[in-house]
PDB file of N, CA and C in Angstrom:
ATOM      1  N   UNK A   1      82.792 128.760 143.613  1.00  0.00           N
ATOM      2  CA  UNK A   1      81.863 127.671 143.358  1.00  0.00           C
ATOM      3  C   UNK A   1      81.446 127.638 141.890  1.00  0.00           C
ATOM      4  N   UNK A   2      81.433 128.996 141.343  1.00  0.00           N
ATOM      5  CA  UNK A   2      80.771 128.629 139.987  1.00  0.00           C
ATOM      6  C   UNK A   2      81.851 128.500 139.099  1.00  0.00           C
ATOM      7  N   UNK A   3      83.191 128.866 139.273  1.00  0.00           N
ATOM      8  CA  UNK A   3      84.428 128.234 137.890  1.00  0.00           C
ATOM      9  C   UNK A   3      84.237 126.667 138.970  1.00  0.00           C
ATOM     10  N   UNK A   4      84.512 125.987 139.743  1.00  0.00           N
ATOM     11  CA  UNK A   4      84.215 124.816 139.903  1.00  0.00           C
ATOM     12  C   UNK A   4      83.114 124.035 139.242  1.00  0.00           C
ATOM     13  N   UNK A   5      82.279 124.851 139.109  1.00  0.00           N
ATOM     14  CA  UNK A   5      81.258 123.880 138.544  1.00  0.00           C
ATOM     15  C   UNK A   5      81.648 123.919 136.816  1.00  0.00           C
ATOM     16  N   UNK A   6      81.710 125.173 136.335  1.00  0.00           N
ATOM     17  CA  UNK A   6      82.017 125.178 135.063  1.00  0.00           C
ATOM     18  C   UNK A   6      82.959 124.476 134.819  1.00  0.00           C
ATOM     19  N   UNK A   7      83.920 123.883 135.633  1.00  0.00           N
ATOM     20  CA  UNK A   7      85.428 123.310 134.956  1.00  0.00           C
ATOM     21  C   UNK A   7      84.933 121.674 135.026  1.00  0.00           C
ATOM     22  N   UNK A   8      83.674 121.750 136.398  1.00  0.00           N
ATOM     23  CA  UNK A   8      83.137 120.056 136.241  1.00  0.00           C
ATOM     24  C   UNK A   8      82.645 120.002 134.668  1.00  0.00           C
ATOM     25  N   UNK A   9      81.597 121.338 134.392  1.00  0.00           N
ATOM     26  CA  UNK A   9      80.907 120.886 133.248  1.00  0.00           C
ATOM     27  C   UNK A   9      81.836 120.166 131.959  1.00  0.00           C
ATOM     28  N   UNK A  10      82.709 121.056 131.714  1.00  0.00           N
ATOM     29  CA  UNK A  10      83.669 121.414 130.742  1.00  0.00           C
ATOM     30  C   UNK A  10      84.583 120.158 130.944  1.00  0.00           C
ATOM     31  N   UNK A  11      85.018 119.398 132.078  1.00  0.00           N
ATOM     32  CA  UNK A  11      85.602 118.211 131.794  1.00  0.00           C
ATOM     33  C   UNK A  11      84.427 116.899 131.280  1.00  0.00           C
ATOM     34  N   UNK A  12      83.466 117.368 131.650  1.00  0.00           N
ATOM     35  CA  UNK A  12      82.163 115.929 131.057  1.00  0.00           C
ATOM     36  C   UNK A  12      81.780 116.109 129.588  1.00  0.00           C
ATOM     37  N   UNK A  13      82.114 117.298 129.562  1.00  0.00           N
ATOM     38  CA  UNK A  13      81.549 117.515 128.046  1.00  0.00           C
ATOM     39  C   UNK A  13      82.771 117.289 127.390  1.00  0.00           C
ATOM     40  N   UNK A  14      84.301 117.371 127.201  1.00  0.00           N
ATOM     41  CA  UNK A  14      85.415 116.972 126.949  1.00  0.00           C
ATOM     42  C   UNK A  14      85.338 115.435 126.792  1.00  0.00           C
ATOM     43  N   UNK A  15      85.008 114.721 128.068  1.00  0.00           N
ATOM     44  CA  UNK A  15      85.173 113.434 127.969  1.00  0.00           C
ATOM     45  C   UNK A  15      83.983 112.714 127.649  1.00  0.00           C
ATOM     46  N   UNK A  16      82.975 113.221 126.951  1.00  0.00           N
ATOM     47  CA  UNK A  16      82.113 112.456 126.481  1.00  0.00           C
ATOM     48  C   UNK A  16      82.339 112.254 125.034  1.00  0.00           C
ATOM     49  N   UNK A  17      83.514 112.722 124.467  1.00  0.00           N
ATOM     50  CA  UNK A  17      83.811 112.651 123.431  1.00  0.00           C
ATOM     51  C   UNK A  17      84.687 111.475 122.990  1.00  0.00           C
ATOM     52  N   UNK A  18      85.237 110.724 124.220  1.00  0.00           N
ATOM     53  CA  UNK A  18      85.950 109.794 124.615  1.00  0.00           C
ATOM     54  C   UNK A  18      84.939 108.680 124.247  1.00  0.00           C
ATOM     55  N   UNK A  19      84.567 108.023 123.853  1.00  0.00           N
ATOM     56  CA  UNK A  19      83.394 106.821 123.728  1.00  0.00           C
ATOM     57  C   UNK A  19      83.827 106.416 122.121  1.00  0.00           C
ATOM     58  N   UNK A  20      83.569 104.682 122.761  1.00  0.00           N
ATOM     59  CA  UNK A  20      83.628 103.582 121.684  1.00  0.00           C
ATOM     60  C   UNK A  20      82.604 103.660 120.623  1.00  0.00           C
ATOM     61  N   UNK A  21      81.835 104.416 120.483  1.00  0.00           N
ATOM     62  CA  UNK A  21      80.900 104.536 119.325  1.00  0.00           C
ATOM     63  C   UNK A  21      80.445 105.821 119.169  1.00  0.00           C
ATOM     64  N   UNK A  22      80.387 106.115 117.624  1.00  0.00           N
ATOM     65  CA  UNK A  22      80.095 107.611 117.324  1.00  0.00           C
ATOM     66  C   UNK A  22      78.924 107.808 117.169  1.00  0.00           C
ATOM     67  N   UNK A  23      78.219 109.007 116.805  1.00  0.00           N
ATOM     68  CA  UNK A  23      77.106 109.270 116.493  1.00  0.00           C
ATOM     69  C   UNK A  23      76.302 109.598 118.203  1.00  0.00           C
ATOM     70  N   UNK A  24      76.764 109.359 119.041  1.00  0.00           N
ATOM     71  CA  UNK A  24      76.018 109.539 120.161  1.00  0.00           C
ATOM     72  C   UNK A  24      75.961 108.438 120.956  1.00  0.00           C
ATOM     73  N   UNK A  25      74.893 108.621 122.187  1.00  0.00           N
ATOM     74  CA  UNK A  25      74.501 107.494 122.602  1.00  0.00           C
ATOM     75  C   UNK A  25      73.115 107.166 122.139  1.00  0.00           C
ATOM     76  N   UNK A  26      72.911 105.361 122.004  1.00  0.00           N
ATOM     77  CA  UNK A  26      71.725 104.750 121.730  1.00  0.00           C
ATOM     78  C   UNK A  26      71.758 104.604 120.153  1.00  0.00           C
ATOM     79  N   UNK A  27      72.752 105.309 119.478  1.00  0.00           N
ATOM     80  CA  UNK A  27      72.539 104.880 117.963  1.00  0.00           C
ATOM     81  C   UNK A  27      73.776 105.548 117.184  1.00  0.00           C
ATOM     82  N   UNK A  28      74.482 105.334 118.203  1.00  0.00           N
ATOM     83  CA  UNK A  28      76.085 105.366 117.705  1.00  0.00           C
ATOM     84  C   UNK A  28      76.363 104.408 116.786  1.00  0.00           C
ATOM     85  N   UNK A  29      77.319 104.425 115.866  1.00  0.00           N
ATOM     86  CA  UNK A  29      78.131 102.706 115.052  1.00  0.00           C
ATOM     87  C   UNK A  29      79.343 102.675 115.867  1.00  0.00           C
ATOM     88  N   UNK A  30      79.967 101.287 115.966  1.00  0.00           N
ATOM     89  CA  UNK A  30      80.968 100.949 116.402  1.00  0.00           C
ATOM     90  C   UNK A  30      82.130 100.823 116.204  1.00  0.00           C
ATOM     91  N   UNK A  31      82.743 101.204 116.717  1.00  0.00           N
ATOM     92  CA  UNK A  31      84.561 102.094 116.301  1.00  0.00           C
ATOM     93  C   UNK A  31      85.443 101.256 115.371  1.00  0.00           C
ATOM     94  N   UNK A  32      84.735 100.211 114.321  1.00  0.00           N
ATOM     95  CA  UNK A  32      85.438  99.611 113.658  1.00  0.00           C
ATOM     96  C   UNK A  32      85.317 100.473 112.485  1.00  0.00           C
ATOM     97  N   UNK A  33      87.025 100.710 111.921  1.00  0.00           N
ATOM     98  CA  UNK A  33      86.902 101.441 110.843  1.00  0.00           C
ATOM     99  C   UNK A  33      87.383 101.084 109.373  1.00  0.00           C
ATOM    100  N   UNK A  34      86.890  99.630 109.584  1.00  0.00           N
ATOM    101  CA  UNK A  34      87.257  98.772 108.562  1.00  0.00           C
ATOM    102  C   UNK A  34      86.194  98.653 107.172  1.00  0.00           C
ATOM    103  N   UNK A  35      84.914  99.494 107.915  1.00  0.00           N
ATOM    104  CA  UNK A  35      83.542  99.262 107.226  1.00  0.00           C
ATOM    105  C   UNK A  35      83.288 100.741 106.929  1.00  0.00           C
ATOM    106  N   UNK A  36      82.537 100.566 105.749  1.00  0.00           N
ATOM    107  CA  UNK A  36      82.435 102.289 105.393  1.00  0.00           C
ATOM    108  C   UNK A  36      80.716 102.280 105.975  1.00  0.00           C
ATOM    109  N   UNK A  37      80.562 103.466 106.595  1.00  0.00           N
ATOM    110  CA  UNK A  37      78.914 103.229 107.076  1.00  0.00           C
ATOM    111  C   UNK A  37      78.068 104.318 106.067  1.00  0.00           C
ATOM    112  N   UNK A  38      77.978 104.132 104.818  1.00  0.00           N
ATOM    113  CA  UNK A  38      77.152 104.971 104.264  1.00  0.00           C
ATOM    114  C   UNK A  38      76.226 103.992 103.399  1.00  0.00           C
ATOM    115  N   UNK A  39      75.651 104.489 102.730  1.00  0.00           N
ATOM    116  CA  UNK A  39      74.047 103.492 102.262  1.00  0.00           C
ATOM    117  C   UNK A  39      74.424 102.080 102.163  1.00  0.00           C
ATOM    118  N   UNK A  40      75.737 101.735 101.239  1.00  0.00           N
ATOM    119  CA  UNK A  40      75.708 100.718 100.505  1.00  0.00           C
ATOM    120  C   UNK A  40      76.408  99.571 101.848  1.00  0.00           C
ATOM    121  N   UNK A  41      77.033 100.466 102.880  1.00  0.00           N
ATOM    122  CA  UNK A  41      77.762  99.356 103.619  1.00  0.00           C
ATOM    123  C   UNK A  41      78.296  98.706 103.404  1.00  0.00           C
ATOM    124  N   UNK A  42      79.229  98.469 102.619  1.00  0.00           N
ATOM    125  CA  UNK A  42      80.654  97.612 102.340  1.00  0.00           C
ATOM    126  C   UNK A  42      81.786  97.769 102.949  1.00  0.00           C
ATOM    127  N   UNK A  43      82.640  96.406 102.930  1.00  0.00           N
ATOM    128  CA  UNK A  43      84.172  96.823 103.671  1.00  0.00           C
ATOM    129  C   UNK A  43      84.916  97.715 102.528  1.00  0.00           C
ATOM    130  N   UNK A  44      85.968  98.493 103.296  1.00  0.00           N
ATOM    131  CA  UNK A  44      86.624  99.260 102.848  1.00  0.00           C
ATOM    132  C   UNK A  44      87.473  99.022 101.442  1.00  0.00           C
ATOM    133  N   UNK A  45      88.233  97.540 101.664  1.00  0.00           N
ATOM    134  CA  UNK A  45      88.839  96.603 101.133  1.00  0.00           C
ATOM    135  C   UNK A  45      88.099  96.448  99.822  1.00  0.00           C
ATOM    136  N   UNK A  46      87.074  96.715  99.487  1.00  0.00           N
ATOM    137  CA  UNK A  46      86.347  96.817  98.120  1.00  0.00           C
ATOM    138  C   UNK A  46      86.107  97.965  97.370  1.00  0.00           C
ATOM    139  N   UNK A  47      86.831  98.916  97.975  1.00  0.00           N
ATOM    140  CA  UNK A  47      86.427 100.387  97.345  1.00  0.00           C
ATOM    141  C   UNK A  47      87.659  99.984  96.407  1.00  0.00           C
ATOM    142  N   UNK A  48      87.974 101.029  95.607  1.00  0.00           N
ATOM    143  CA  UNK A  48      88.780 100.918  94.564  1.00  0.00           C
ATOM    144  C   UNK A  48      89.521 102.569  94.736  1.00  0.00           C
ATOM    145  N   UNK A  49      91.002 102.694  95.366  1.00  0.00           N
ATOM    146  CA  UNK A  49      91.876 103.784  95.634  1.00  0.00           C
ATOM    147  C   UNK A  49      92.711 104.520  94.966  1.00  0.00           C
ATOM    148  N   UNK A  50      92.637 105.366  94.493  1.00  0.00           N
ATOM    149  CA  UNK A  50      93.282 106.441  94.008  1.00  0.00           C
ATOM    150  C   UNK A  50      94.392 106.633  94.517  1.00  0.00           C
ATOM    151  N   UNK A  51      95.204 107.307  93.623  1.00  0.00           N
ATOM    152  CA  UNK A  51      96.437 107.837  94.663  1.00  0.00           C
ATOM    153  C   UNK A  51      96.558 109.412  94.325  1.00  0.00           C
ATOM    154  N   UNK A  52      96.910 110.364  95.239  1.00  0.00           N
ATOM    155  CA  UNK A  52      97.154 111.907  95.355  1.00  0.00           C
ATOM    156  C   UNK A  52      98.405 112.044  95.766  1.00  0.00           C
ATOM    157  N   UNK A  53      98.670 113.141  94.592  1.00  0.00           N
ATOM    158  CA  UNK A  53     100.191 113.394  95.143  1.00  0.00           C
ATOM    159  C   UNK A  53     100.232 114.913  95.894  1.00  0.00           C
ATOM    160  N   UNK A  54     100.640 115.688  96.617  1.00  0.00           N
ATOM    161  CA  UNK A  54      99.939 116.932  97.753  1.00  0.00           C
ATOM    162  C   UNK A  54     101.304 116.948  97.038  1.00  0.00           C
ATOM    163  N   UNK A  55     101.491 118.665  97.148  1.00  0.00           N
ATOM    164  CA  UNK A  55     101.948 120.045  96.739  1.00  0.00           C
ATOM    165  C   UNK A  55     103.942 119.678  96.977  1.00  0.00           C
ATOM    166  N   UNK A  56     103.553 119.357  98.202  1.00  0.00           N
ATOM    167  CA  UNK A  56     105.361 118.664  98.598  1.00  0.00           C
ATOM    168  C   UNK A  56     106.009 117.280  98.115  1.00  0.00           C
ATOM    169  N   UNK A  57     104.989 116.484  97.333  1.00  0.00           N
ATOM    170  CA  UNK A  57     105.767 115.706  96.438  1.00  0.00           C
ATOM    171  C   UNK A  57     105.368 114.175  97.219  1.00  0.00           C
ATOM    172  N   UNK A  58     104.216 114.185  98.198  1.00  0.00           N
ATOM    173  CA  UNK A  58     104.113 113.141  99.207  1.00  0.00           C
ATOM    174  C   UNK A  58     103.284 112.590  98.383  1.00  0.00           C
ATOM    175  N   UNK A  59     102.921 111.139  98.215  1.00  0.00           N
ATOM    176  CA  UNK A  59     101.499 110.069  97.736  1.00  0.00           C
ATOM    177  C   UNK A  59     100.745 109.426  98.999  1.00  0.00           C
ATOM    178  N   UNK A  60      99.357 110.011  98.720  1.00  0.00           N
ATOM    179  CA  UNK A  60      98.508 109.275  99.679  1.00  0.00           C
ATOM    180  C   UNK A  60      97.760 108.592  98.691  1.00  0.00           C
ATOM    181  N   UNK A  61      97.184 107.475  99.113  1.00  0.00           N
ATOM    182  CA  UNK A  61      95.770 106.658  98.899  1.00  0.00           C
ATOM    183  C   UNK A  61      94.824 107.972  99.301  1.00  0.00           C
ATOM    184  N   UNK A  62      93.821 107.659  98.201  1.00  0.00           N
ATOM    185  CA  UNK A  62      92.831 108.262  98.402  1.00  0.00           C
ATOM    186  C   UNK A  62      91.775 107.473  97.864  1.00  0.00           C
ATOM    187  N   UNK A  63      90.707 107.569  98.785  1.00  0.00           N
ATOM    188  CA  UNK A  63      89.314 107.013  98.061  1.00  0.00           C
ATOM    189  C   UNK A  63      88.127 107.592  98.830  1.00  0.00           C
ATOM    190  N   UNK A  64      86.984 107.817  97.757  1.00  0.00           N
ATOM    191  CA  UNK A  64      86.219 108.479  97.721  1.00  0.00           C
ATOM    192  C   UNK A  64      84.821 107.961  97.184  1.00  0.00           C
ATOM    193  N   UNK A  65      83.582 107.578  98.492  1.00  0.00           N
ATOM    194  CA  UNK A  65      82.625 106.806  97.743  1.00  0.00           C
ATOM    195  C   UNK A  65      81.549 107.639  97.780  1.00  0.00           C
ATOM    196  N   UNK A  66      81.739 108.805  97.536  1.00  0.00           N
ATOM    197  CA  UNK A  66      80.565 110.393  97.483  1.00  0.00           C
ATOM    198  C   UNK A  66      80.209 110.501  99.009  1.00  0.00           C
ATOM    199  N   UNK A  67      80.419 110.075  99.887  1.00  0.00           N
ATOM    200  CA  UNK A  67      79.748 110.495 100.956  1.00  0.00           C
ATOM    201  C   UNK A  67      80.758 110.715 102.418  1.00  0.00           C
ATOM    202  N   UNK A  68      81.412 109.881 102.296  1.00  0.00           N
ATOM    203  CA  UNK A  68      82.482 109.640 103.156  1.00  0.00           C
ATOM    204  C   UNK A  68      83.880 109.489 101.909  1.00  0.00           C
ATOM    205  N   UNK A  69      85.347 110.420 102.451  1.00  0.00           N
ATOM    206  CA  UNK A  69      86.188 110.074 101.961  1.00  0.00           C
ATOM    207  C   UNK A  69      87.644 109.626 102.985  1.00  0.00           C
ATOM    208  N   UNK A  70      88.434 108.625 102.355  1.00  0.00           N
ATOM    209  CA  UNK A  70      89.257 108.442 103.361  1.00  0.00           C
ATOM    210  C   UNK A  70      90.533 108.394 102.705  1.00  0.00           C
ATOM    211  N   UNK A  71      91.673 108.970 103.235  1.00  0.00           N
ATOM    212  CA  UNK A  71      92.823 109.352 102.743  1.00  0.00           C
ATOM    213  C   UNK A  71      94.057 108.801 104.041  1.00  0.00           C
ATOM    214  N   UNK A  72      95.054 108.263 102.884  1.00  0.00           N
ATOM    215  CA  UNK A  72      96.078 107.773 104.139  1.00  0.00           C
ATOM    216  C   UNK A  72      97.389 107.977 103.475  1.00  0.00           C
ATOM    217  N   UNK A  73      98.563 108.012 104.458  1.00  0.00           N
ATOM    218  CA  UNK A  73      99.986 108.413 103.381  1.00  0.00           C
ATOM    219  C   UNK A  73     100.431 106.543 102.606  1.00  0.00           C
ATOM    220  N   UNK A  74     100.904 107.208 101.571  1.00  0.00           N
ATOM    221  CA  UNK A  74     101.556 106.147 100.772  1.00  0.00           C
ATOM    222  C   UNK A  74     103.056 106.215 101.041  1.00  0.00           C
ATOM    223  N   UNK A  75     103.450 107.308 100.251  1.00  0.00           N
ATOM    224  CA  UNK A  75     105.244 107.300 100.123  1.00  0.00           C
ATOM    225  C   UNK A  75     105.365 109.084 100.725  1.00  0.00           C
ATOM    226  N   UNK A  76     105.869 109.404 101.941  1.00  0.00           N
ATOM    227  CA  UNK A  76     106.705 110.134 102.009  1.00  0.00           C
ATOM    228  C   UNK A  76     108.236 110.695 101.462  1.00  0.00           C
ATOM    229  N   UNK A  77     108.397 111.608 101.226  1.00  0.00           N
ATOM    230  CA  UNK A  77     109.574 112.336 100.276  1.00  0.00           C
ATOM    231  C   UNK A  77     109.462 113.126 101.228  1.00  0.00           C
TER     232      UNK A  77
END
């Protein structure tokens, strides 16, 4: 009875991680990740991107607005 219950706990706490909005419930933001959610709140599309080249010769976009940073591949090699 009690690994049953622990394996109930342990799947709710797993799948509460599953949800359309972060931060929790009641004051989560919403899974659009088109918007940067830090003070200034702007779309992404207005940041201004860097590019990084990593150790194996790959280019990602990178951008970085001090609080949140977001990185994506450019050109694989």
């Amino acid at each position: 009875m009690k690994t049953k219950l622990l394996m109930v706990t342990a799947c709710a706490v797993g799948l509460s991680a599953c949800t359309d909005f972060e931060g929790g419930l009641g004051r989560g933001y919403p899974s659009d990740k088109t918007f940067d959610r830090g003070i200034d709140k702007k779309h992404l599309s207005n940041l201004q991107a860097g590019i990084w080249v990593d150790p194996n010769g790959c280019d990602h976009w990178i951008i970085d607005d001090g609080v949140e940073g977001y990185l994506s591949a450019r050109l694989d090699k």
